[in-house]
N, C-alpha and C. Protein backbone atom coordinates (compact mmCIF):
# COMPACT_ATOMS: atom_id res chain seq x y z
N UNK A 1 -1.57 -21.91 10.17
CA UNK A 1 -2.65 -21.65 9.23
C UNK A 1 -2.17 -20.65 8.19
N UNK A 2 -2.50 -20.80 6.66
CA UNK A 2 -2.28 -19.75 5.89
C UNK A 2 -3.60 -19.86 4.90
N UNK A 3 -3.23 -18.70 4.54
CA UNK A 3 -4.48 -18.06 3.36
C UNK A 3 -3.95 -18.55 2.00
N UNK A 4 -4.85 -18.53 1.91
CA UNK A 4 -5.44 -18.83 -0.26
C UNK A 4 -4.45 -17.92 -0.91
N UNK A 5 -4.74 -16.63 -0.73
CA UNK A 5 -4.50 -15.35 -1.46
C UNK A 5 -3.56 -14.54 -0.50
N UNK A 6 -4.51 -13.42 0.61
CA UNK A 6 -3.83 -12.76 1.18
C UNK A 6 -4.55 -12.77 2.56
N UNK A 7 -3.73 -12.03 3.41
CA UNK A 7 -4.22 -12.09 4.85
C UNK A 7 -3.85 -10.64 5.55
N UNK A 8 -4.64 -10.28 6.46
CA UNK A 8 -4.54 -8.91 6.85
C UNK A 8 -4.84 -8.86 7.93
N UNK A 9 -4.26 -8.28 9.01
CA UNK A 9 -3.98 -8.14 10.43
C UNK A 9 -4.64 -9.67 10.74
N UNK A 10 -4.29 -10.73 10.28
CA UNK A 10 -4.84 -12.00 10.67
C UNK A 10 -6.05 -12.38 9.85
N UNK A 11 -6.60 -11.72 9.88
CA UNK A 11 -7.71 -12.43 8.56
C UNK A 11 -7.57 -12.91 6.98
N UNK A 12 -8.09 -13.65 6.79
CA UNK A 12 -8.05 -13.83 5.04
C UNK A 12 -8.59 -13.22 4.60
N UNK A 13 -7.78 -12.95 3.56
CA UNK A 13 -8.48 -12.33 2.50
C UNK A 13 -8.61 -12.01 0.86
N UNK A 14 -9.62 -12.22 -0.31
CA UNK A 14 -8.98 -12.38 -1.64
C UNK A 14 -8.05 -11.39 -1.78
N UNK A 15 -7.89 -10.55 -1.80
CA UNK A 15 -7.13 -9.23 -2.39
C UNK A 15 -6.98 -8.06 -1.27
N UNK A 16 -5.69 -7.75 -1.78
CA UNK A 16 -5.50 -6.10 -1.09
C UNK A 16 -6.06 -5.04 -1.56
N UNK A 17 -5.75 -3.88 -0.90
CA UNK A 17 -6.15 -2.74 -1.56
C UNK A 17 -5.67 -2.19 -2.11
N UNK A 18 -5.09 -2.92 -3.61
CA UNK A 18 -3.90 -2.26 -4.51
C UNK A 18 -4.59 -0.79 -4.76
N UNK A 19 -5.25 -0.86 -5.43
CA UNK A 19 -5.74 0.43 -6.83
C UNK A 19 -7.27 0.85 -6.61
N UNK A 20 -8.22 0.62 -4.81
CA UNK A 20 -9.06 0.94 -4.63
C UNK A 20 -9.53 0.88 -3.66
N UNK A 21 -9.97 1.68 -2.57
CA UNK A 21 -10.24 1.94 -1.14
C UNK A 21 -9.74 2.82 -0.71
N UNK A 22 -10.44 3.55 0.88
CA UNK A 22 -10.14 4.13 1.36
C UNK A 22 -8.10 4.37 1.65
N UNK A 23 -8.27 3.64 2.00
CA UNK A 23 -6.74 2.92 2.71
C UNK A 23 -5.70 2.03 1.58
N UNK A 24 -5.15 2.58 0.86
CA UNK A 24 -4.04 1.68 0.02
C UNK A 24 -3.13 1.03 0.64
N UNK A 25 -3.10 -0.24 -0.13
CA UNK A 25 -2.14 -1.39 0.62
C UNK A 25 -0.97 -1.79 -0.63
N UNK A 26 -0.07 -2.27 0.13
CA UNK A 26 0.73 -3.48 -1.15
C UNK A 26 0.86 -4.27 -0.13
N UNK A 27 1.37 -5.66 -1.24
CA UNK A 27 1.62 -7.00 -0.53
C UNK A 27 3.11 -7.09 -0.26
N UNK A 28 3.13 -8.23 1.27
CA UNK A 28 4.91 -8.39 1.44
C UNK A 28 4.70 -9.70 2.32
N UNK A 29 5.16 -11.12 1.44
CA UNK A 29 4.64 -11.89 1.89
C UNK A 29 3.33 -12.69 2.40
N UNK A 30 2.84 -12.43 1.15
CA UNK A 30 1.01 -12.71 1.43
C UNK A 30 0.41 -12.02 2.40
N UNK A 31 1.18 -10.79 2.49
CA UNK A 31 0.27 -10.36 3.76
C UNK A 31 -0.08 -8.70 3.23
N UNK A 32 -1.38 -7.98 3.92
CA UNK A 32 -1.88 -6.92 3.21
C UNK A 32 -1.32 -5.71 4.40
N UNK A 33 0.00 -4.75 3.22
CA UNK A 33 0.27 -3.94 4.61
C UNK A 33 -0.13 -1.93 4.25
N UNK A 34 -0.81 -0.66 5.09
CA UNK A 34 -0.86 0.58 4.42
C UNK A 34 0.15 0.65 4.12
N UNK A 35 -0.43 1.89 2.74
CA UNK A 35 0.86 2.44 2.34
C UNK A 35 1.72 4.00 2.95
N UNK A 36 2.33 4.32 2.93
CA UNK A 36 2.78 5.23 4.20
C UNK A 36 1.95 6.38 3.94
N UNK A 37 1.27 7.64 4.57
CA UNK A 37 0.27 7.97 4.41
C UNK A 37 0.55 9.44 3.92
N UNK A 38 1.91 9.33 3.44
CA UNK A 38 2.56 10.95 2.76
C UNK A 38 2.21 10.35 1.31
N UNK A 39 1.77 9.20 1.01
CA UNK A 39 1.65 8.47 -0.46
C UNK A 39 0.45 9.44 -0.79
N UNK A 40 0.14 9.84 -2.04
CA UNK A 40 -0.82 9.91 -2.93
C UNK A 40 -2.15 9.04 -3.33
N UNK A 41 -2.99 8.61 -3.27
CA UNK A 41 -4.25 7.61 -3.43
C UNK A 41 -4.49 7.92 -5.00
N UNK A 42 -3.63 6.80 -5.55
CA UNK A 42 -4.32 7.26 -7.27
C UNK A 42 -5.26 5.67 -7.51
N UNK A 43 -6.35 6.47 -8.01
CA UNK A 43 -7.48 5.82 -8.25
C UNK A 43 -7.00 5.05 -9.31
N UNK A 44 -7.57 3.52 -9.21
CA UNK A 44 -7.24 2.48 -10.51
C UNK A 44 -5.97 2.06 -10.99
N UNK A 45 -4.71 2.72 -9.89
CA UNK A 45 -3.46 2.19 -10.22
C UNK A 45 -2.64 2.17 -8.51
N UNK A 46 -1.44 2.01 -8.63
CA UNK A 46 -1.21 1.10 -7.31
C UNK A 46 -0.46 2.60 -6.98
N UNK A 47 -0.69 2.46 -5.49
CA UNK A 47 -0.23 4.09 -4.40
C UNK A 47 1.26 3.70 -4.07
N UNK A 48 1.30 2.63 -3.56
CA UNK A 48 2.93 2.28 -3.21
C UNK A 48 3.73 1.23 -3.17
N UNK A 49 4.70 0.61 -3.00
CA UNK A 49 5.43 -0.37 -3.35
C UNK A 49 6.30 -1.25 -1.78
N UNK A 50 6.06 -0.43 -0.93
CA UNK A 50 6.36 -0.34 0.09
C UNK A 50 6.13 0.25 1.68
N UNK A 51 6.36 0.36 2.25
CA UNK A 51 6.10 0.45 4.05
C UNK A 51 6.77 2.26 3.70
N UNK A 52 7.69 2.44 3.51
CA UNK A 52 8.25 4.01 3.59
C UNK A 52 7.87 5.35 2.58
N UNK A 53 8.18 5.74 3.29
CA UNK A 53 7.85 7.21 2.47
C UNK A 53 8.59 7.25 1.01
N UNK A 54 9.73 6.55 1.09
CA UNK A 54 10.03 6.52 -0.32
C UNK A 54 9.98 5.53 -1.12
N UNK A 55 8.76 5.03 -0.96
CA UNK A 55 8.12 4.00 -1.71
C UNK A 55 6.66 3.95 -2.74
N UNK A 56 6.42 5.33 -2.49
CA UNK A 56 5.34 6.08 -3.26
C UNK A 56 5.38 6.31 -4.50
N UNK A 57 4.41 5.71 -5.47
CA UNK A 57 4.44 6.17 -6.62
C UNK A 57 3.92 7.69 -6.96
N UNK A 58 3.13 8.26 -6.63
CA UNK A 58 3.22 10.00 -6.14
C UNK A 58 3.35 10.45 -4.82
N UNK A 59 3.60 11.52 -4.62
CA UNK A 59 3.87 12.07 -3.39
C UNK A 59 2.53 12.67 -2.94
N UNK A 60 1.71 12.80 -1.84
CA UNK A 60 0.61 13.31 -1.41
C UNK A 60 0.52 14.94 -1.63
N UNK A 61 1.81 15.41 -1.22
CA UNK A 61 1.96 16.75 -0.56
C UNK A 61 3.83 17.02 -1.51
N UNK A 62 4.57 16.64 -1.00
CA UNK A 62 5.79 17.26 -1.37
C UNK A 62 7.04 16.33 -1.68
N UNK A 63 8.33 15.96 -2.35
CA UNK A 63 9.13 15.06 -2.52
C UNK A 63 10.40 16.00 -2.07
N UNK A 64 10.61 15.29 -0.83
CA UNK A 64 12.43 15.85 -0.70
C UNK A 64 13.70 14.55 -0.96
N UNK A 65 14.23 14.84 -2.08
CA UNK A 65 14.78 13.48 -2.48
C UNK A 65 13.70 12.58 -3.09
N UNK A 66 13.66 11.56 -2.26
CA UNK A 66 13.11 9.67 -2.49
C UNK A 66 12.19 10.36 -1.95
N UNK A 67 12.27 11.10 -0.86
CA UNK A 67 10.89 10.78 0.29
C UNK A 67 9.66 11.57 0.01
N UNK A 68 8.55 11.28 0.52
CA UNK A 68 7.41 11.87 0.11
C UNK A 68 7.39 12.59 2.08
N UNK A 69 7.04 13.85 2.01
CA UNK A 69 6.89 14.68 3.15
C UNK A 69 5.77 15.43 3.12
């Protein structure tokens, strides 16, 4: 079985939580995954790009290197 759009812990679903919700997501393979939780939550634009800490478009708290800590 696959989804339309996207799917999240097994469910369908239209959209992730790019740029609004509690919980920011990006996509990896139609599927809706958090973003690591040292990420920043910026309202109306996308929190991360990826699963790791150094995949954050701001850092929550602090940047050592890539990584958000």
């Amino acid at each position: 079985l696959s989804c339309r759009h996207y799917s999240r812990r097994g469910v369908c679903v239209p959209s992730c939580h790019f740029t609004q919700g509690e919980t920011r997501e990006f996509a990896e393979g139609g599927e809706c995954f958090e973003c690591h939780p040292e990420c920043e939550r910026i309202e109306g634009n996308v929190t991360c790009n990826g699963s790791g800490a150094d995949t954050c478009t701001r850092c929550a708290r602090f940047r050592d290197g890539p990584h958000c800590v």
